[in-house]
Protein backbone atom coordinates (compact mmCIF):
# COMPACT_ATOMS: atom_id res chain seq x y z
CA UNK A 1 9.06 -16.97 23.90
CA UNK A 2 6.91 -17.86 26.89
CA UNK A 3 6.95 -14.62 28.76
CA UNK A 4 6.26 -11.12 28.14
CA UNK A 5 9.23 -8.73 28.18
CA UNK A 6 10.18 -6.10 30.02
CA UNK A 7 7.98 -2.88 28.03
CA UNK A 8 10.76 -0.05 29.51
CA UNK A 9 13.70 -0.08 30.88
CA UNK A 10 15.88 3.24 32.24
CA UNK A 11 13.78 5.13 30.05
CA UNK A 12 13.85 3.52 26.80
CA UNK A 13 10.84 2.01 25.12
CA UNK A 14 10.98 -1.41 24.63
CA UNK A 15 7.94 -2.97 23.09
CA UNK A 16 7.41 -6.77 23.19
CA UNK A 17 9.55 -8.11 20.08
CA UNK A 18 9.61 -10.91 18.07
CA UNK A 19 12.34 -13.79 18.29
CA UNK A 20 13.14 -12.75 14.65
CA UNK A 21 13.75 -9.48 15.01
CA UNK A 22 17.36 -10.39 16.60
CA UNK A 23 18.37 -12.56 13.60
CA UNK A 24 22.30 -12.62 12.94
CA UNK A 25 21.32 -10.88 9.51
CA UNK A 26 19.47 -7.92 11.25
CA UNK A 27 23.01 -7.35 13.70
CA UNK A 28 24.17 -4.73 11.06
CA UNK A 29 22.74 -1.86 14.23
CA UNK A 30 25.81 -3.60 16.56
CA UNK A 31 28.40 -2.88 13.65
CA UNK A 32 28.75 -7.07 13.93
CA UNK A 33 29.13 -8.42 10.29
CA UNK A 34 26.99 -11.18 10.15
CA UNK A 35 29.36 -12.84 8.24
CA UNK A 36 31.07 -14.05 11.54
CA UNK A 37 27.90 -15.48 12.88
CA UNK A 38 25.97 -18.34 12.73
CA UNK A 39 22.10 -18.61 14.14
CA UNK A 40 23.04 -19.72 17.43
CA UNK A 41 25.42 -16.11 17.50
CA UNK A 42 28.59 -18.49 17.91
CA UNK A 43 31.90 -17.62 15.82
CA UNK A 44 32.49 -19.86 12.83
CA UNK A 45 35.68 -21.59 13.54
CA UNK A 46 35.97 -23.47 10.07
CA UNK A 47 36.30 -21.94 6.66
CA UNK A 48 32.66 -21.00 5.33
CA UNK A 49 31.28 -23.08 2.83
CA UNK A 50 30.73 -22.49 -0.82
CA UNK A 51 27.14 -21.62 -0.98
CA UNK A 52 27.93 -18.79 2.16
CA UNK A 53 30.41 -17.57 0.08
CA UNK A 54 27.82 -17.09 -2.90
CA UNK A 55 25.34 -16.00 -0.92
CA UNK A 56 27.92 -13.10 0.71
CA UNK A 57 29.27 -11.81 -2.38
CA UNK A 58 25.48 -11.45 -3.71
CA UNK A 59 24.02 -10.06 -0.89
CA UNK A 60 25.11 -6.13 -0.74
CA UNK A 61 21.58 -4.93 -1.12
CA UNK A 62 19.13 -6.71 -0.39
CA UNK A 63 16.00 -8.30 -2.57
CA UNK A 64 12.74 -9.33 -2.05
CA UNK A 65 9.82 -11.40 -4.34
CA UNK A 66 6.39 -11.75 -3.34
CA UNK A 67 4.20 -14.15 -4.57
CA UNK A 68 0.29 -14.93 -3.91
CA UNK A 69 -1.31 -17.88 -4.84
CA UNK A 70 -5.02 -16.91 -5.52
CA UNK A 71 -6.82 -18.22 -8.51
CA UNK A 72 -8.61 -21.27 -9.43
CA UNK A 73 -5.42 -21.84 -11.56
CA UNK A 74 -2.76 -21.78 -9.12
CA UNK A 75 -4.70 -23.79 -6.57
CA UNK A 76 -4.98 -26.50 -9.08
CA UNK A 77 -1.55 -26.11 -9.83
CA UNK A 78 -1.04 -27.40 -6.08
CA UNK A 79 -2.57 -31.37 -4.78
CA UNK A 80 -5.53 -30.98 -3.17
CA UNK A 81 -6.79 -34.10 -0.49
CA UNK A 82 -10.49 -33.45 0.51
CA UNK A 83 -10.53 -29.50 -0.62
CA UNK A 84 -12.78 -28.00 -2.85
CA UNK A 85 -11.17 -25.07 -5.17
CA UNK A 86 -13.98 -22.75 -6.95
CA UNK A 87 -13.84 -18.93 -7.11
CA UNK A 88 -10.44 -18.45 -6.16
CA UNK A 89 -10.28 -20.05 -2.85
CA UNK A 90 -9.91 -23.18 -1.08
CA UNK A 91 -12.29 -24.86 1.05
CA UNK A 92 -13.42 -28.48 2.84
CA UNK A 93 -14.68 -30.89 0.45
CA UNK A 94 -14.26 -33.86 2.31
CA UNK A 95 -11.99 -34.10 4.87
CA UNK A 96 -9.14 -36.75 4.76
CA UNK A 97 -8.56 -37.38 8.42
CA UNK A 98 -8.66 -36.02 12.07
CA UNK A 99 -5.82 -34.91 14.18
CA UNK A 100 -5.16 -33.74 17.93
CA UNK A 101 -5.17 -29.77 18.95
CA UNK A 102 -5.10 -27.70 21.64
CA UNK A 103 -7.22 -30.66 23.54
CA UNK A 104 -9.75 -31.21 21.18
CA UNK A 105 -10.15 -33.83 17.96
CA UNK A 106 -10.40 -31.87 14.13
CA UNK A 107 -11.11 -33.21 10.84
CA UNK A 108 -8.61 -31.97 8.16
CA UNK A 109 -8.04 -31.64 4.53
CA UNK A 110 -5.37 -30.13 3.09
CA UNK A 111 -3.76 -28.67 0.23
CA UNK A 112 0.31 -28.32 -1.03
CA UNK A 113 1.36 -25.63 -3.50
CA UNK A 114 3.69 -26.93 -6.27
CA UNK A 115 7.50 -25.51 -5.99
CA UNK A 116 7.63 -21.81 -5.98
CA UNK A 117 11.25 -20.51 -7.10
CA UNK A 118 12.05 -17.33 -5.67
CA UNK A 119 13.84 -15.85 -8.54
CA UNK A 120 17.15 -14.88 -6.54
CA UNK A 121 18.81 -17.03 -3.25
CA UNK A 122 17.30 -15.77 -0.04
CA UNK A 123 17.44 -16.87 3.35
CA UNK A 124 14.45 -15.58 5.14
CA UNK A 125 9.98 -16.35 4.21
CA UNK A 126 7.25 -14.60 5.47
CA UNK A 127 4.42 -16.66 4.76
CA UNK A 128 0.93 -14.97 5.42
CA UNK A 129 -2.85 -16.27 4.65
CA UNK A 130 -5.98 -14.69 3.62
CA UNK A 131 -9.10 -17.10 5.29
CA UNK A 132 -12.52 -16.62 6.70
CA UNK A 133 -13.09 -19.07 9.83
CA UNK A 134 -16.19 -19.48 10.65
CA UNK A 135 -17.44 -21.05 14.41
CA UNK A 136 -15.81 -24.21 14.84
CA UNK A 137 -13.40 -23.91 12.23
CA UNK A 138 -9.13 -22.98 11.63
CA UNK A 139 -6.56 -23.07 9.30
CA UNK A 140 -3.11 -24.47 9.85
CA UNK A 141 -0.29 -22.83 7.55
CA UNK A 142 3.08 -24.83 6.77
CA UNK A 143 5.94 -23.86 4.82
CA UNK A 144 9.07 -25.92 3.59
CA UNK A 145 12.39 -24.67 1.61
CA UNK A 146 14.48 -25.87 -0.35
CA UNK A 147 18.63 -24.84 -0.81
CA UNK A 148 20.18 -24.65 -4.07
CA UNK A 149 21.97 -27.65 -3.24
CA UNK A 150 18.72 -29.56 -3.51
CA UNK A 151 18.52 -30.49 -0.13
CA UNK A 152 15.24 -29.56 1.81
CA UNK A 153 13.70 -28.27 5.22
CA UNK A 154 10.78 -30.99 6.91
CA UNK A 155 7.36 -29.02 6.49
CA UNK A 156 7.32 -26.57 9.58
CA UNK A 157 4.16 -25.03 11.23
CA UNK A 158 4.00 -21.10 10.58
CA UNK A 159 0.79 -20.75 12.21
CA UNK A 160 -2.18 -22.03 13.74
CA UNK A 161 -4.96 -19.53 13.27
CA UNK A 162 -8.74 -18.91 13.40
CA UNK A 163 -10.34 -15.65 14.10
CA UNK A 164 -12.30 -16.22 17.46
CA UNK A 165 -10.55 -17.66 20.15
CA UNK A 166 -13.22 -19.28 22.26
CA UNK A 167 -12.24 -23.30 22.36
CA UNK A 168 -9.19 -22.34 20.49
CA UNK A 169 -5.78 -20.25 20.76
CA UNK A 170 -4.17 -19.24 17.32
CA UNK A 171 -0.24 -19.77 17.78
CA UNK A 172 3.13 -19.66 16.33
CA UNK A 173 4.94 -22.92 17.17
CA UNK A 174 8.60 -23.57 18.68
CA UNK A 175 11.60 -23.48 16.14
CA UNK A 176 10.90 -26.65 14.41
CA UNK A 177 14.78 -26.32 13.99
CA UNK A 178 16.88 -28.65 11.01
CA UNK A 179 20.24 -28.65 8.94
CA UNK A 180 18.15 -26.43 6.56
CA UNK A 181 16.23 -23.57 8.08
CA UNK A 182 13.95 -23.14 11.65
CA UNK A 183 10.99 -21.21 12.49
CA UNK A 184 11.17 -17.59 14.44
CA UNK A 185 7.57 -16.91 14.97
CA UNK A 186 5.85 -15.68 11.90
CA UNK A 187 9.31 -15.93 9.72
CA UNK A 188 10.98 -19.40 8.32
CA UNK A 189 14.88 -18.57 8.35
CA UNK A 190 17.85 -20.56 6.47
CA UNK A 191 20.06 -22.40 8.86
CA UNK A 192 23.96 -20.75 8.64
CA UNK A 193 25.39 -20.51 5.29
CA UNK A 194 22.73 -22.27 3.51
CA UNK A 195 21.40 -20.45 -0.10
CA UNK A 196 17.73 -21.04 -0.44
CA UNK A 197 16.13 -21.48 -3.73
CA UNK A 198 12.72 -22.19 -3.85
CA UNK A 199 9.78 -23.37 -1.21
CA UNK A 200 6.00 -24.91 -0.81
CA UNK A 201 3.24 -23.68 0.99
CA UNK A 202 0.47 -26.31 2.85
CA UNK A 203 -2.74 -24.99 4.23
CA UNK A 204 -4.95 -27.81 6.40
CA UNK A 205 -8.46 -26.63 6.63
CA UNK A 206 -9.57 -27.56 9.93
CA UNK A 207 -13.27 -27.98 11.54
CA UNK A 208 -14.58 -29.88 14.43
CA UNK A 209 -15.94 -33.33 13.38
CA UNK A 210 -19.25 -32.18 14.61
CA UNK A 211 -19.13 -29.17 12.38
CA UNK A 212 -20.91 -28.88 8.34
CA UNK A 213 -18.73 -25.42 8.32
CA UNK A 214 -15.82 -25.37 6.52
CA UNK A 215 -13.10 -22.54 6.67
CA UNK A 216 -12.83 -20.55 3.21
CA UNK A 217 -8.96 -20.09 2.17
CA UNK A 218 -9.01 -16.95 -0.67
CA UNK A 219 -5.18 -16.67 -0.97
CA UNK A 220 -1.78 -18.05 0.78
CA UNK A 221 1.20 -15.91 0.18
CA UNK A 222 4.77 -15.22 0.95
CA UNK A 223 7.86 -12.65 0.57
CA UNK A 224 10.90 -14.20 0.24
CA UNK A 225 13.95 -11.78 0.85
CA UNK A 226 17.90 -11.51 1.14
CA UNK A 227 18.50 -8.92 3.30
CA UNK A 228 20.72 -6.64 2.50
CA UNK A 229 24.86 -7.08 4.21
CA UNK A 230 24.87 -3.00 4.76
CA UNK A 231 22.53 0.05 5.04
CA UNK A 232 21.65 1.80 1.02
CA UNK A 233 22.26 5.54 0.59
CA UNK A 234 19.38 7.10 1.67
CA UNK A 235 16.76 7.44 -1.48
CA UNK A 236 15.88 10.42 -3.55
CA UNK A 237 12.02 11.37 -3.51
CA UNK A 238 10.47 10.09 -6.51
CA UNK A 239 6.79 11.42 -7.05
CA UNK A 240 4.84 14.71 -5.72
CA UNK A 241 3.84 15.49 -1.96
CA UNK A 242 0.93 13.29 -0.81
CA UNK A 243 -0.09 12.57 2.88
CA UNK A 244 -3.74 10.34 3.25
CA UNK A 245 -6.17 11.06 5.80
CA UNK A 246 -5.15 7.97 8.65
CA UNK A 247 -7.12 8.63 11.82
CA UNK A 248 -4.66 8.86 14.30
CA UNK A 249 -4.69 6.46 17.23
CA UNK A 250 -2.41 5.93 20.31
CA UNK A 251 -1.64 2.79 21.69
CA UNK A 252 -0.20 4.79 24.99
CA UNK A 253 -4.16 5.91 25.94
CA UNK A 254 -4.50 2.08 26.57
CA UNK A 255 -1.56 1.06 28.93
CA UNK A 256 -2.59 -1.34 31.53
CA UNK A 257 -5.53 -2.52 29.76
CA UNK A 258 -6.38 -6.42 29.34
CA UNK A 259 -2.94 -7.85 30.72
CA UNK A 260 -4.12 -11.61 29.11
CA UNK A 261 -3.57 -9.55 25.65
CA UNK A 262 -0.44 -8.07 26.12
CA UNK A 263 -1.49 -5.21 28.32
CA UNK A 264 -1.80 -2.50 26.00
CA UNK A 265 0.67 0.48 25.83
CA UNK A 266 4.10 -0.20 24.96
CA UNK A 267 2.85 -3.66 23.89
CA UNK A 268 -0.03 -2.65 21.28
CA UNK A 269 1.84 -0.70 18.51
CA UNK A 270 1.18 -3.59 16.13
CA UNK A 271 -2.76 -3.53 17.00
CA UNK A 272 -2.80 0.22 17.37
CA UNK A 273 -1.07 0.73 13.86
CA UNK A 274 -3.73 -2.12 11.99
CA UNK A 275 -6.39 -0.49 13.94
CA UNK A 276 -5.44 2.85 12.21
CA UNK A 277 -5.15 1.41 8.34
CA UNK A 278 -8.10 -0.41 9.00
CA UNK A 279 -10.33 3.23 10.18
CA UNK A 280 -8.99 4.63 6.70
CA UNK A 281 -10.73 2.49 4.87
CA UNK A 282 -13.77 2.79 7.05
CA UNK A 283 -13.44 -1.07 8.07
CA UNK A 284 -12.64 -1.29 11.61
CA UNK A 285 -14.76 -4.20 13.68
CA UNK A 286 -18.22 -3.57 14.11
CA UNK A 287 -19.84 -2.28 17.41
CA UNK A 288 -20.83 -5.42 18.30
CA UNK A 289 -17.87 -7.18 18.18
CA UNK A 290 -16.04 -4.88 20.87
CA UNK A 291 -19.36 -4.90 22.94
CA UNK A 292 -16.94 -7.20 25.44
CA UNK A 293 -14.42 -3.70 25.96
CA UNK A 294 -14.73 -1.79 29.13
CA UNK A 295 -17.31 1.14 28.65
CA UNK A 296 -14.79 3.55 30.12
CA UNK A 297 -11.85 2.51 27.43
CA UNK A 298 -11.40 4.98 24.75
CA UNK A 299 -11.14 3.55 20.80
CA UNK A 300 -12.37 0.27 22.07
CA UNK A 301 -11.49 -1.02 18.76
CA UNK A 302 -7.89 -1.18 19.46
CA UNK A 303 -8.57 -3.27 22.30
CA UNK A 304 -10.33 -5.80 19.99
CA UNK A 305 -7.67 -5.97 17.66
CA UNK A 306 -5.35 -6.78 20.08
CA UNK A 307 -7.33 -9.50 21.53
CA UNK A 308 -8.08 -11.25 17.85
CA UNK A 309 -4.16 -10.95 16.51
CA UNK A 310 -2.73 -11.94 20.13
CA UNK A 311 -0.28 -15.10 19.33
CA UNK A 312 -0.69 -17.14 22.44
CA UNK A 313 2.32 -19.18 21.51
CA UNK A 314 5.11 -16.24 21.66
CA UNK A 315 2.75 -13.94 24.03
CA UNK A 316 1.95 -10.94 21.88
CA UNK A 317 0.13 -9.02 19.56
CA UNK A 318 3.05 -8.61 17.04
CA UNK A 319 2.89 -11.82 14.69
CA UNK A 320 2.74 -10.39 10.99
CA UNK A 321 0.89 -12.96 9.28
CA UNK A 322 -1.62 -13.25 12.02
CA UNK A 323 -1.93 -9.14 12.09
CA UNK A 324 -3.01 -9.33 8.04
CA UNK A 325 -4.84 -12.34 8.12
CA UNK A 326 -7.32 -10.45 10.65
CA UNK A 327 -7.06 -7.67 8.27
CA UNK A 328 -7.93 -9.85 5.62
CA UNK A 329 -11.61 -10.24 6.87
CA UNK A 330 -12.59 -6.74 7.00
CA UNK A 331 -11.16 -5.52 3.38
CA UNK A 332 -10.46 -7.57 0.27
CA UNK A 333 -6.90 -7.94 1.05
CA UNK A 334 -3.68 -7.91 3.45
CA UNK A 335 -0.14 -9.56 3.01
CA UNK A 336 3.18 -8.74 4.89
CA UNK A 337 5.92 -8.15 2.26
CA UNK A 338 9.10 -6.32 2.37
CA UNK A 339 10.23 -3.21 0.52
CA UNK A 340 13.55 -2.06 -0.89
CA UNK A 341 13.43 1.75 -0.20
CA UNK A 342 11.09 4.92 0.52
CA UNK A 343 10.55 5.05 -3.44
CA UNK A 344 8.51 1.95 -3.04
CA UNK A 345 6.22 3.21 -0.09
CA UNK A 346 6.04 6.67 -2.33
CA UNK A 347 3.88 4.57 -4.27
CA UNK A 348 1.82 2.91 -2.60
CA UNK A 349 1.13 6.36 -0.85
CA UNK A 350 0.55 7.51 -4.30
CA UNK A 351 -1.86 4.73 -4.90
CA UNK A 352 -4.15 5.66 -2.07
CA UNK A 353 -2.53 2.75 0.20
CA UNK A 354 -1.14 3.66 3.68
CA UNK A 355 1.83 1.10 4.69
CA UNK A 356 2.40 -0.47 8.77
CA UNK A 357 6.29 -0.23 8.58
CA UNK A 358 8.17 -2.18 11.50
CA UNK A 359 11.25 0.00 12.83
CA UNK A 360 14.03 -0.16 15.01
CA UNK A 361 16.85 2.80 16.37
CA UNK A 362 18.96 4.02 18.85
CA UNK A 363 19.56 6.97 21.38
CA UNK A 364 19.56 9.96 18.41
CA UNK A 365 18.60 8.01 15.80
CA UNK A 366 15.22 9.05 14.89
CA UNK A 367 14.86 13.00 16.09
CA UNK A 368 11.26 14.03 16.59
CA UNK A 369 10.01 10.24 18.20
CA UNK A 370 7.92 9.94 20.91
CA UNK A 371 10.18 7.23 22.35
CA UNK A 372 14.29 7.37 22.43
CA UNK A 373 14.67 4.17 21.32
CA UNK A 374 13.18 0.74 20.29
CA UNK A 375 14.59 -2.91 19.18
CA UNK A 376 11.17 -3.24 17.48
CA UNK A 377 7.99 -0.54 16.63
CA UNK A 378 5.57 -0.67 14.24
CA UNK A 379 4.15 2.86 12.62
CA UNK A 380 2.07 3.91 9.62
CA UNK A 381 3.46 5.64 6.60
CA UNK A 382 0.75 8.13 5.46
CA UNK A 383 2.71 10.08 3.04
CA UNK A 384 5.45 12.50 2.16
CA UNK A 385 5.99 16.53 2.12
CA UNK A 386 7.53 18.32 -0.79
CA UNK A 387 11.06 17.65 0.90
CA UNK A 388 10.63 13.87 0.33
CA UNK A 389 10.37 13.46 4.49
CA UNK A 390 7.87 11.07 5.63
CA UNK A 391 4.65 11.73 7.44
CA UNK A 392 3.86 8.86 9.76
CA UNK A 393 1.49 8.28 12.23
CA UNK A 394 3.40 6.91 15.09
CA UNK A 395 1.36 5.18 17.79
CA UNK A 396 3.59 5.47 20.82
CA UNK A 397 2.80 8.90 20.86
CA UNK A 398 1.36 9.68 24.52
CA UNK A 399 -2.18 10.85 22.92
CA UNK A 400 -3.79 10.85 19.81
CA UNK A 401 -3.30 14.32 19.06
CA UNK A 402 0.41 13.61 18.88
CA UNK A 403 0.55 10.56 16.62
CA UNK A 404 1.20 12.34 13.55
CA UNK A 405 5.00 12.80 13.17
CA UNK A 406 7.55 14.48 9.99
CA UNK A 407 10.26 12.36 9.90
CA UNK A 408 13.77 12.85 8.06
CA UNK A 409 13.83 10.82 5.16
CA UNK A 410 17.13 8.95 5.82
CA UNK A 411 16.86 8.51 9.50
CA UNK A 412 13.40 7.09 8.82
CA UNK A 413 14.95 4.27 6.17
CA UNK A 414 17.04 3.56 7.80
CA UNK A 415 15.18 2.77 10.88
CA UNK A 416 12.92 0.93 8.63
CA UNK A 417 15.95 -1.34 6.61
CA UNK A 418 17.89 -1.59 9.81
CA UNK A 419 16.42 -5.19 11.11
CA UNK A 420 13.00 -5.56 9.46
CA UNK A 421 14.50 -4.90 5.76
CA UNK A 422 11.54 -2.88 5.00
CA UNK A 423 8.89 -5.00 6.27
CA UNK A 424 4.88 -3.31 5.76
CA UNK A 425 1.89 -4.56 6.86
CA UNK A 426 -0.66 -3.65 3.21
CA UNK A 427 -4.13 -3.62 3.58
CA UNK A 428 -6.16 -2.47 1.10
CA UNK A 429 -9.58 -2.99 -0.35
CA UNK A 430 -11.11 -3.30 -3.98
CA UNK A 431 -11.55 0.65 -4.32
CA UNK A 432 -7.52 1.27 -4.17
CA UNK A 433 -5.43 -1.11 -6.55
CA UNK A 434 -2.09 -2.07 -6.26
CA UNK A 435 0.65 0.59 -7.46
CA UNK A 436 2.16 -0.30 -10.90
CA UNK A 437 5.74 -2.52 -9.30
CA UNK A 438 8.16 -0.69 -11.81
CA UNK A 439 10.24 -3.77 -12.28
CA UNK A 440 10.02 -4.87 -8.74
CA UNK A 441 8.76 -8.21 -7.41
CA UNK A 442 8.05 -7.19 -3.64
CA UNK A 443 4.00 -7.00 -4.44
């Protein structure tokens, strides 16, 4: 945090990456068992404790439930102070108080969700937000946990956020670290050896006290996993061929562009990938929005969405929750959740719905990439041949005539499960419905 990093080094790609990305769970890639590590990466010395012992026998493959709180009922489920809930969202009744940020003064309300059990222990939430801001307004999202123990985490900050950044910066906030889990960015994470159970969201809707505006929350969710100890057998192809028509964009046409938004090229595949799932439904930012791009810039789009995700806490365009909650705006809905295997994104492909997938390999591990190797890359999955490989367009391709890409279908999952446990970006709208789950609980 603080600093961009280095984009390539001796020849291998290197895009900016997120704190999380290096969690002792996600060290399976350096053959260390994270069973000898603790979040600070220092050897447990003492015997492990009861609930890591649980939570280690349990945790071969890994599992994933998503939940999304977004109906009149399960708002009113939660306490409301100063909101307003009608027509499945939340907004400023009367606010409750003002507080401090980023230099100015804002008057708040706020609402808490009741308890939401997760169904199975896990030790990592991604929290993520559908809201409209309008001028003058923000949202500020909060999560807590609780360990099966009973013991629970202080409310920590998951974002800061608001669509325009004039007179304010959306941000992720510092670790907020406890004995019971700390923040990495965009994901809350269980401290060592602690077993979570259950958690809360909190949304404050924020204006300035000047304002009558009021920011309009339609749904708060969250994917709450247990990654998996060890890489699956790679999966069998489940349903026919199908690859969607995702223009094709490359975030390489844009190195060296806008350096106070991450400087484009090795640092925009996040941005370049929403820009693409956001052109296949026809919904990418008006005209007018990206009057502000250089003339000369090609897909001056891009450039916008990498100026309205950018987190200015961590210095990047690669936050999750803030990359869907801008996605959120244009279609009827976005959410970060996490999948278990290819099978799942078969049908979602199947369903009409292109997936951002977040990826990391090695020297030889993905044959046919654009770039040797990456500790962090995000892609879109746009469908699969008759051989059950997987057709992605992969923005780090040099031009846009060489984004689209045939993977092999176990390097590709593998990639995929390797750190980010099968973490997709879905954005959809009200023409393509959600895939049946099949007994799942990731959507």
């Amino acid at each position: 945090m603080g600093r961009t990093p280095t984009c390539v080094a001796n020849g291998v790609y290197r895009c900016p990456v997120l704190p999380h990305t290096w969690s002792p769970l996600r060290l399976q890639m350096l053959g260390v068992s994270f069973l000898v590590l603790v979040t600070t990466g220092a050897l447990l010395t003492s015997p492990p404790s009861p609930e890591s012992t649980r939570l280690a026998a349990s945790s071969t493959a890994g599992r994933h439930t998503f939940r999304q709180l977004t109906t009149n009922a399960a708002f009113r489920a939660g306490v409301g102070e100063g909101v307003r809930i009608a027509r499945g969202s939340l907004t400023i009744s009367r606010p409750e108080g003002r507080m401090a940020y980023a230099g100015r003064r804002w008057a708040w309300s706020r609402w808490t969700s009741s308890w939401v059990r997760a169904g199975q222990s896990f030790t990592e939430l991604v929290p993520t937000w559908n809201a409209v801001t309008p001028k003058g307004t923000a949202v500020q999202v909060q999560a807590r946990v609780r360990t099966s123990a009973g013991k629970f985490s202080r409310f920590k900050v998951m974002g800061s956020w608001a669509t325009r950044d004039a007179g304010f910066r959306r941000t992720s906030s510092a670790s907020q670290q406890d004995s019971v889990a700390r923040v990495s960015t965009d994901t809350l994470m269980a401290a060592g050896g602690v077993a979570l159970t259950s958690y809360q969201l909190r949304v404050l809707t924020l204006r300035r006290p000047s304002n009558t505006a009021t920011p309009t929350v339609r749904s708060l969710q969250a994917v709450a996993s247990r990654p998996a100890s060890a890489l699956p057998a790679t999966s069998r192809r489940l349903l026919r061929a199908k690859t969607l028509r995702v223009p094709r964009y490359s975030q390489m046409t844009h190195r060296g562009q806008y350096p106070n938004y991450g400087g484009g090229g090795e640092a925009w595949c996040s941005p370049t990938s929403l820009s693409m799932l956001l052109g296949y439904y026809r919904a990418l930012p008006s005209a007018s929005s990206y009057a502000w791009v250089n003339k000369r810039y090609a897909d001056p789009w891009v450039d916008h969405v990498a100026r309205v995700v950018y987190d200015y806490g961590y210095q990047g365009t690669g936050n999750w929750a803030f990359n869907t909650a801008y996605a959120s705006n244009l279609t009827s809905d976005a959410f970060v959740t996490r999948l278990n295997n290819l099978r799942d994104a078969e049908r979602f492909i199947a369903a009409g719905i292109p997936l951002a997938a977040s990826i990391s390999f090695s020297r030889g591990q993905l044959n046919g990439a654009p770039i040797s190797a990456t500790a962090g890359h995000l892609v879109v999955i746009a469908g699969f041949t008759r051989a059950g490989k997987v057709v992605v367009n992969d923005p780090a391709a040099p031009s846009n005539a060489t984004v689209r890409r045939v993977y092999d279908r176990g390097q590709f999952e593998r990639a995929w499960l390797r750190k980010s446990s099968g973490t997709v970006y879905v954005v959809r709208n009200a023409a393509y419905p959600l895939p049946a789950r099949g007994g799942n609980h990731n959507w």
